[in-house]
Protein backbone atom coordinates (compact mmCIF):
# COMPACT_ATOMS: atom_id res chain seq x y z
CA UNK A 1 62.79 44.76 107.67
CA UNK A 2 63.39 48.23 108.82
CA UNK A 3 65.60 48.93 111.97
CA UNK A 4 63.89 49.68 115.03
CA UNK A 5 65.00 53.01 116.98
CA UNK A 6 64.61 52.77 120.57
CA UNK A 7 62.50 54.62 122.98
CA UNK A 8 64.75 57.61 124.40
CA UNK A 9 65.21 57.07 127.93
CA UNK A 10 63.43 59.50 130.45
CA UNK A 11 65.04 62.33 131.22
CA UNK A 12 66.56 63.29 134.30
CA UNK A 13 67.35 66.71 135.68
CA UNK A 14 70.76 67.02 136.12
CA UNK A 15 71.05 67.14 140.17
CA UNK A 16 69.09 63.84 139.64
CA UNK A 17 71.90 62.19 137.44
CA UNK A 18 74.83 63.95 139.74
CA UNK A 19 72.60 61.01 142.51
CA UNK A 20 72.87 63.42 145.76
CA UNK A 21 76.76 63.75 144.98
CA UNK A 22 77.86 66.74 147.28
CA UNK A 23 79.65 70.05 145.70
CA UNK A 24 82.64 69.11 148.00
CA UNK A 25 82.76 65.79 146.05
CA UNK A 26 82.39 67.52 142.39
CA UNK A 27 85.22 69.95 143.41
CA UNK A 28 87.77 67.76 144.52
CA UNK A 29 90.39 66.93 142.95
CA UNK A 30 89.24 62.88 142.16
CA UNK A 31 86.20 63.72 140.80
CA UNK A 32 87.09 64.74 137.41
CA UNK A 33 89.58 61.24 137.45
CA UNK A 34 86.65 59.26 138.46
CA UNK A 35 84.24 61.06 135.99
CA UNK A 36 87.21 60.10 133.29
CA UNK A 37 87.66 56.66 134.69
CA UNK A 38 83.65 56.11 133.67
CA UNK A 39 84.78 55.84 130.12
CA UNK A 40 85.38 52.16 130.85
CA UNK A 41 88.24 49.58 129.49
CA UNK A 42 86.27 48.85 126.31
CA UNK A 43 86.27 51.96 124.74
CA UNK A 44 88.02 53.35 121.41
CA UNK A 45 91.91 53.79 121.84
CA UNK A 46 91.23 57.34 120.23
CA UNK A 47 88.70 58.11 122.87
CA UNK A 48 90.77 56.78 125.35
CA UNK A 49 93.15 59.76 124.38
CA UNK A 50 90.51 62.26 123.45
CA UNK A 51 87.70 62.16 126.49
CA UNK A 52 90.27 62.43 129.44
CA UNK A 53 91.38 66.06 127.93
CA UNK A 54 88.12 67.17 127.13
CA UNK A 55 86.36 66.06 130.70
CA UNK A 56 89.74 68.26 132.30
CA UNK A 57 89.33 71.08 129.74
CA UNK A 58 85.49 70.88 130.69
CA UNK A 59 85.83 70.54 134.56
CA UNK A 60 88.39 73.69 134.86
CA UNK A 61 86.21 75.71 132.60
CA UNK A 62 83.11 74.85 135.24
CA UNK A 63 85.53 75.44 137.75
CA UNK A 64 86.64 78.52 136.81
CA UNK A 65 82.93 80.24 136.44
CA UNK A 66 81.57 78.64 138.98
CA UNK A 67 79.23 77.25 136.28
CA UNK A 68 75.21 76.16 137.70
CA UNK A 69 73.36 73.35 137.62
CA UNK A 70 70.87 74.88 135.60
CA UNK A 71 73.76 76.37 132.97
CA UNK A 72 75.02 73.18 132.15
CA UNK A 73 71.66 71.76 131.73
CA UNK A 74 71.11 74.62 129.33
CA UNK A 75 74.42 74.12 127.47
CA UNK A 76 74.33 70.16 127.52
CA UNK A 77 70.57 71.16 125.88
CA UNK A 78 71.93 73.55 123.17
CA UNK A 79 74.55 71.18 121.84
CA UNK A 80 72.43 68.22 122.41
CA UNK A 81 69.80 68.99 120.27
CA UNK A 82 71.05 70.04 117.09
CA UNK A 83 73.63 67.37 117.19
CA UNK A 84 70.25 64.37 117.95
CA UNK A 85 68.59 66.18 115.07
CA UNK A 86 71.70 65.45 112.49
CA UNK A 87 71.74 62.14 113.68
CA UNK A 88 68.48 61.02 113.25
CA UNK A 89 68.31 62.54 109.73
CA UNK A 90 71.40 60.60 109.08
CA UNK A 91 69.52 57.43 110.08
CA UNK A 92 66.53 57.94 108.24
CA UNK A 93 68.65 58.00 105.06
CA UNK A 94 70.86 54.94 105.80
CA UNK A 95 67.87 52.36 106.13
């Protein structure tokens, strides 16, 4: 028997996800440790090294244009979907 794939979860907008967080709170200086700290204690040891320098490389880089909402939606949107594409051609094949 086949494997199932799951229903994709609705999608939320992005100031839905963020859950009525204020920009004072994305700005300061714990919120890129807490967004880090979301990675949780069960994760790869490699990601464990990888995500924390990526989420700071990220965060200063939306810092530092003063990046929107709506252009991180579009960015998160233009990786996304190529990248959900490859992997559910790769799944097909494996089953």
């Amino acid at each position: 028997m086949g494997q199932m794939i799951p229903e994709p979860a609705p999608k939320l907008s992005m100031e839905a996800r963020l859950n009525g967080l204020s920009k004072m709170s994305q700005t300061s200086s714990n919120f890129t440790e807490r967004v880090i700290a979301a990675t949780g204690p069960n994760a790869h040891p490699r990601l464990k090294e990888i995500i924390p320098s990526l989420v700071r490389h990220l965060h200063d880089f939306a810092r530092e244009v003063k990046l929107t909402v709506g252009e991180w939606e579009a960015a998160v949107e233009f990786v996304s979907f190529p990248l959900a594409r490859i992997w559910y051609a790769s799944r097909i094949v494996a089953v």
